[in-house]
Every structure is written in C-alpha cells, then in structure tokens.
C-alpha atoms as a PDB file:
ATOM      1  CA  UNK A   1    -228.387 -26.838 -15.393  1.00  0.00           C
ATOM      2  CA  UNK A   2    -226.565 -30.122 -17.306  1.00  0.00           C
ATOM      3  CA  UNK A   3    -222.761 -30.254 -17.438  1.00  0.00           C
ATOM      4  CA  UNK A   4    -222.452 -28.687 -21.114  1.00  0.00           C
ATOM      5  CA  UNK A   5    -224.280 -25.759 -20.097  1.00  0.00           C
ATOM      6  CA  UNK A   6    -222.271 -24.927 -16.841  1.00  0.00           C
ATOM      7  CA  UNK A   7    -219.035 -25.023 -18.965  1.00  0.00           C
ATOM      8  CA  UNK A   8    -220.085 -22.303 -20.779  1.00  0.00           C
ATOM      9  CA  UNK A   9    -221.333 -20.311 -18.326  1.00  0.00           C
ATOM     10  CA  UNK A  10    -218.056 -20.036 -15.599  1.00  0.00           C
ATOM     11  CA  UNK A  11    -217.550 -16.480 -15.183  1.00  0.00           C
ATOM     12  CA  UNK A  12    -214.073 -14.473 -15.240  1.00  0.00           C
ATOM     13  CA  UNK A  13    -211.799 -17.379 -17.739  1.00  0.00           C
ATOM     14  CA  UNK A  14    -208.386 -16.563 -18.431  1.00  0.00           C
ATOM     15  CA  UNK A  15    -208.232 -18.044 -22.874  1.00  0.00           C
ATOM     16  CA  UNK A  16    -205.451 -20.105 -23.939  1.00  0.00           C
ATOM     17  CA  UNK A  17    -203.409 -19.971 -26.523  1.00  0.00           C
ATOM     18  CA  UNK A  18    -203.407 -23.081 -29.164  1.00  0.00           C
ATOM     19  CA  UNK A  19    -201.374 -24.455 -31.705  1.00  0.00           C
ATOM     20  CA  UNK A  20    -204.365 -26.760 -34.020  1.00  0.00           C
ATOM     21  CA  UNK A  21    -201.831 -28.553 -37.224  1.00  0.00           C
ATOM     22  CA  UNK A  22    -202.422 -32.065 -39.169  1.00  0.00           C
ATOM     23  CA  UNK A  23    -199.480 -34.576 -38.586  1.00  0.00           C
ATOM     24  CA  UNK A  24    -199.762 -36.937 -41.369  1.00  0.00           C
ATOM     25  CA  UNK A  25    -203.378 -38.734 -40.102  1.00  0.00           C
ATOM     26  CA  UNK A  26    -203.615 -37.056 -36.700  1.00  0.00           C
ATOM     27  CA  UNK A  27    -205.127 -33.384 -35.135  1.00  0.00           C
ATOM     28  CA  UNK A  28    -202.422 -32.504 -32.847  1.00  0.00           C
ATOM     29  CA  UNK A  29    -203.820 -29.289 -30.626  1.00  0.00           C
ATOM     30  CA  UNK A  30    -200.559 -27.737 -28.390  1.00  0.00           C
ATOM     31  CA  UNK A  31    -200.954 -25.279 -25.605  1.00  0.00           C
ATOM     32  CA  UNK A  32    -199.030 -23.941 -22.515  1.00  0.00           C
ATOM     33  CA  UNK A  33    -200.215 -25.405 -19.556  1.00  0.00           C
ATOM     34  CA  UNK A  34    -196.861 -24.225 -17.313  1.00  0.00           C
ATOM     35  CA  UNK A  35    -197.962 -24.322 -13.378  1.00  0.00           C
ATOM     36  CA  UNK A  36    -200.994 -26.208 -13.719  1.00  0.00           C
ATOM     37  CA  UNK A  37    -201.315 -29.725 -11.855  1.00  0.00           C
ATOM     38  CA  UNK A  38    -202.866 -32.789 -14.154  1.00  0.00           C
ATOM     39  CA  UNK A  39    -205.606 -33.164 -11.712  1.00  0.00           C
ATOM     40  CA  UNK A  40    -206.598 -29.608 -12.638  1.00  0.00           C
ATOM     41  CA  UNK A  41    -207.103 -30.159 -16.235  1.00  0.00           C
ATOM     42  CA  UNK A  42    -210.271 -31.482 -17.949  1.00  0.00           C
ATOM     43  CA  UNK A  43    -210.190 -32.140 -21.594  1.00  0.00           C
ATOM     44  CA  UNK A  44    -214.078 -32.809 -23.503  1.00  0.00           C
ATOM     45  CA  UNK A  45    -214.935 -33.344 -27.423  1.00  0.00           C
ATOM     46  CA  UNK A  46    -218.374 -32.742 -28.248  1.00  0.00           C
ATOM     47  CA  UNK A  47    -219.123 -33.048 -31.536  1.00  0.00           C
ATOM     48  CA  UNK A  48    -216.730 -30.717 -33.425  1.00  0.00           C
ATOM     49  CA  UNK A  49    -216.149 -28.630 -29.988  1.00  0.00           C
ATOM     50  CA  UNK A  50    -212.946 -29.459 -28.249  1.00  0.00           C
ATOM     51  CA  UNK A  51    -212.592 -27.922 -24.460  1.00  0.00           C
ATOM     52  CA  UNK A  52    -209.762 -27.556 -22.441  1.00  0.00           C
ATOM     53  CA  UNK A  53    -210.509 -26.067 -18.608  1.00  0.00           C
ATOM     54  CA  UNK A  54    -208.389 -26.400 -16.042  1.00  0.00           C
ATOM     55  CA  UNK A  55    -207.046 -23.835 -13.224  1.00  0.00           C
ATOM     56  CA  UNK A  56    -203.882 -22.415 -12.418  1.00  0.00           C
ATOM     57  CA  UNK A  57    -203.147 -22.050  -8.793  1.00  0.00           C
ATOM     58  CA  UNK A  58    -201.539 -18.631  -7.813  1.00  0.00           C
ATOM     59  CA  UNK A  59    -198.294 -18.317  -5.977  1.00  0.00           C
ATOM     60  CA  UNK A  60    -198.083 -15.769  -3.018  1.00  0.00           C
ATOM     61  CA  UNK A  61    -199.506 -12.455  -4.452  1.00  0.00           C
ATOM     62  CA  UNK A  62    -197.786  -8.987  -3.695  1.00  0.00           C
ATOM     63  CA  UNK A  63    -200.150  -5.964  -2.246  1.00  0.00           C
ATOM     64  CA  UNK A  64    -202.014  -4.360  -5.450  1.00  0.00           C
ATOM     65  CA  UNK A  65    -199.302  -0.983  -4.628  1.00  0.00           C
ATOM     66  CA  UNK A  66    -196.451  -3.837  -4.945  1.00  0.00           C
ATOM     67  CA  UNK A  67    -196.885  -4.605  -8.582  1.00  0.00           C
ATOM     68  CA  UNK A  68    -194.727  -3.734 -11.433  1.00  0.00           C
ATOM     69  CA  UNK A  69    -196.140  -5.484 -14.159  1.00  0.00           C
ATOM     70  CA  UNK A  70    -198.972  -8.751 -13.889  1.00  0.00           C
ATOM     71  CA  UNK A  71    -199.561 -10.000 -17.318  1.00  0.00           C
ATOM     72  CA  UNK A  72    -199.453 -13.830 -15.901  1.00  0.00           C
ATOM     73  CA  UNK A  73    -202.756 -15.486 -15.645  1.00  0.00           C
ATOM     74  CA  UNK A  74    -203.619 -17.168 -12.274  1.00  0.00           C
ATOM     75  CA  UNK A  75    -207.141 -19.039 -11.552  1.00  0.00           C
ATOM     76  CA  UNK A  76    -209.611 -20.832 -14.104  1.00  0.00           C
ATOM     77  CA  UNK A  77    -209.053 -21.259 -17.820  1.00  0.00           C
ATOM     78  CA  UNK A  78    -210.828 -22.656 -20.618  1.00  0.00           C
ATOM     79  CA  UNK A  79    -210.375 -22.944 -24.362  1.00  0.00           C
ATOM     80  CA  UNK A  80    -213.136 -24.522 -26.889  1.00  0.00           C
ATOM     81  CA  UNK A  81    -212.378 -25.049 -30.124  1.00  0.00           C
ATOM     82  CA  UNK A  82    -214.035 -26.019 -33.095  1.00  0.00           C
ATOM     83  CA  UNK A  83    -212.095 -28.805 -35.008  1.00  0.00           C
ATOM     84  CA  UNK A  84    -211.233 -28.113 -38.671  1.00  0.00           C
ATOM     85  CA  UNK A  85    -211.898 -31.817 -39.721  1.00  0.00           C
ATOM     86  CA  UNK A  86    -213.860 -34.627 -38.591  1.00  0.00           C
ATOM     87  CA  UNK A  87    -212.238 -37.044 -36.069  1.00  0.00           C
ATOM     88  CA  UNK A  88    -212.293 -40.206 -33.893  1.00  0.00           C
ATOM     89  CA  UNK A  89    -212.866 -38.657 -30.468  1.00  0.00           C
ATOM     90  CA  UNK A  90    -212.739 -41.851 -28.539  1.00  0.00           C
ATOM     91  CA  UNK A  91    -209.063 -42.424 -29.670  1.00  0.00           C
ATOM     92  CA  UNK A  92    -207.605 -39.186 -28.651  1.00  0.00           C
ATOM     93  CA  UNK A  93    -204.713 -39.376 -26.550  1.00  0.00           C
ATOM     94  CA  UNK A  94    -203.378 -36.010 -24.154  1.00  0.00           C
ATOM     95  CA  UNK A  95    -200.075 -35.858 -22.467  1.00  0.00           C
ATOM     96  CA  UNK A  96    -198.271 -33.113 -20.878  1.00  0.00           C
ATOM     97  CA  UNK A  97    -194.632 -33.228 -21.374  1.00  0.00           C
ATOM     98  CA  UNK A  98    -192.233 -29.609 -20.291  1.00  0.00           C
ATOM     99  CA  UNK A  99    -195.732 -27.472 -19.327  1.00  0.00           C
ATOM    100  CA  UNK A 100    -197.161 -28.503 -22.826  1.00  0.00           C
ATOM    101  CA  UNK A 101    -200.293 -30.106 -23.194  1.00  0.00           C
ATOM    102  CA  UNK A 102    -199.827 -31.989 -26.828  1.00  0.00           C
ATOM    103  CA  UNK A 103    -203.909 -33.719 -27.793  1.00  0.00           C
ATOM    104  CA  UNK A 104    -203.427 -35.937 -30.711  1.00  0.00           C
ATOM    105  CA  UNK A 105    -206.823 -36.794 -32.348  1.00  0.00           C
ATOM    106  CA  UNK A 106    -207.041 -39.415 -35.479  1.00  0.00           C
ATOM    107  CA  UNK A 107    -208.675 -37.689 -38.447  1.00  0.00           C
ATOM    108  CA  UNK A 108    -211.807 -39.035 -39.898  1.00  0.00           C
ATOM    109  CA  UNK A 109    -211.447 -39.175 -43.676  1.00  0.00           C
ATOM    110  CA  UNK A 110    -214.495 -38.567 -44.819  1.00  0.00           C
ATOM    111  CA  UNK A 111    -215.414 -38.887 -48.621  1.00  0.00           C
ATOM    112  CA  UNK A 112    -219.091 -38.381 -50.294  1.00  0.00           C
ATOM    113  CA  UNK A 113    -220.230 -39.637 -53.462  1.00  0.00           C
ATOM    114  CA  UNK A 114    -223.413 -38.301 -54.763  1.00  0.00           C
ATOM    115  CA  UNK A 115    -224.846 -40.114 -57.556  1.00  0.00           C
ATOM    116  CA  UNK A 116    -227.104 -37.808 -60.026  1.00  0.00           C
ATOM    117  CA  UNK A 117    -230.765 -39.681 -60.521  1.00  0.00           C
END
C-alpha cells in the first residue's frame, strides 16, 4: 500500500477542529494542538487536500469505574481538508505557538480568459 493510501486508512482518529480564513494574500488554517509534541505532528498538501496527523500521548488513565466525565481526546488524530482556493504549497510555513498550530499558505491568484472563436 503507498503512503497516501495508508493515511486514509488508520483506524480509530480522533478529528480536529480548524479555523480555514484569507489574511490579505495568505490561507492561514488554525487548530488546537495542546499536549502534542512537534515530533508527533505531520503536515502534507496534496493537491487541494491539506492533512494534519499527529498523536496525542495520554497522561496516566483512571480505572474505567474512576471516570466522571472523558470528553478529552488521547492517541492519533488527523484532519484533511480541502482548500477553498488554489495555493503555493511549497511556500507554506507551520508553527506552533501556545498549543496552536497556525499553517500559512500563499494564495494562487488564478485568473482565466477565454477568448470566443
């Protein structure tokens, strides 16, 4: 099985959440990455597909009759989206900066002319 293919078969994927906005010329994609070591994270663009997977390490887990409430995610994650406008993958940047992963992509402006024979 290639690499493409195995991403998108990983079984049992916690989703994050995303923030996708234009800043002036630039895709800027935002999401929570809080307890998750840089090492961990692996960012792709394929075409118009952006990924995000990475893993979340757990912290010392409580007996299943210990739990009050467990709404935080631990293990792997992924995320793909589509982007809303064309881009120049091989200039993205990523940083993480207070558990935030901030992607900023240049946008592609794209115009077509069609001329009428």
């Amino acid at each position: 099985m290639n690499e493409d293919a195995q991403w998108l078969s990983l079984p049992d994927e916690g989703q994050l959440s995303v923030d996708v906005f234009r800043d002036g010329p630039t895709l800027v994609v935002r999401s929570p990455l809080a307890g998750v070591n840089l090492e961990d994270i692996d960012l792709a663009i394929h075409g118009d597909l952006l990924t995000i997977r990475g893993k979340r390490e757990g912290q010392r887990e409580a007996n299943d009759d210990d739990w009050y409430y467990r709404e935080c995610y631990w293990g792997a994650f992924s995320r793909s989206i589509v982007l809303p406008v064309d881009v120049y993958p091989e200039q993205a940047e990523a940083i993480v900066r207070n558990g935030v992963l901030e992607i900023r992509i240049p946008i592609r402006e794209a115009q077509y002319r069609i001329k009428i024979k």
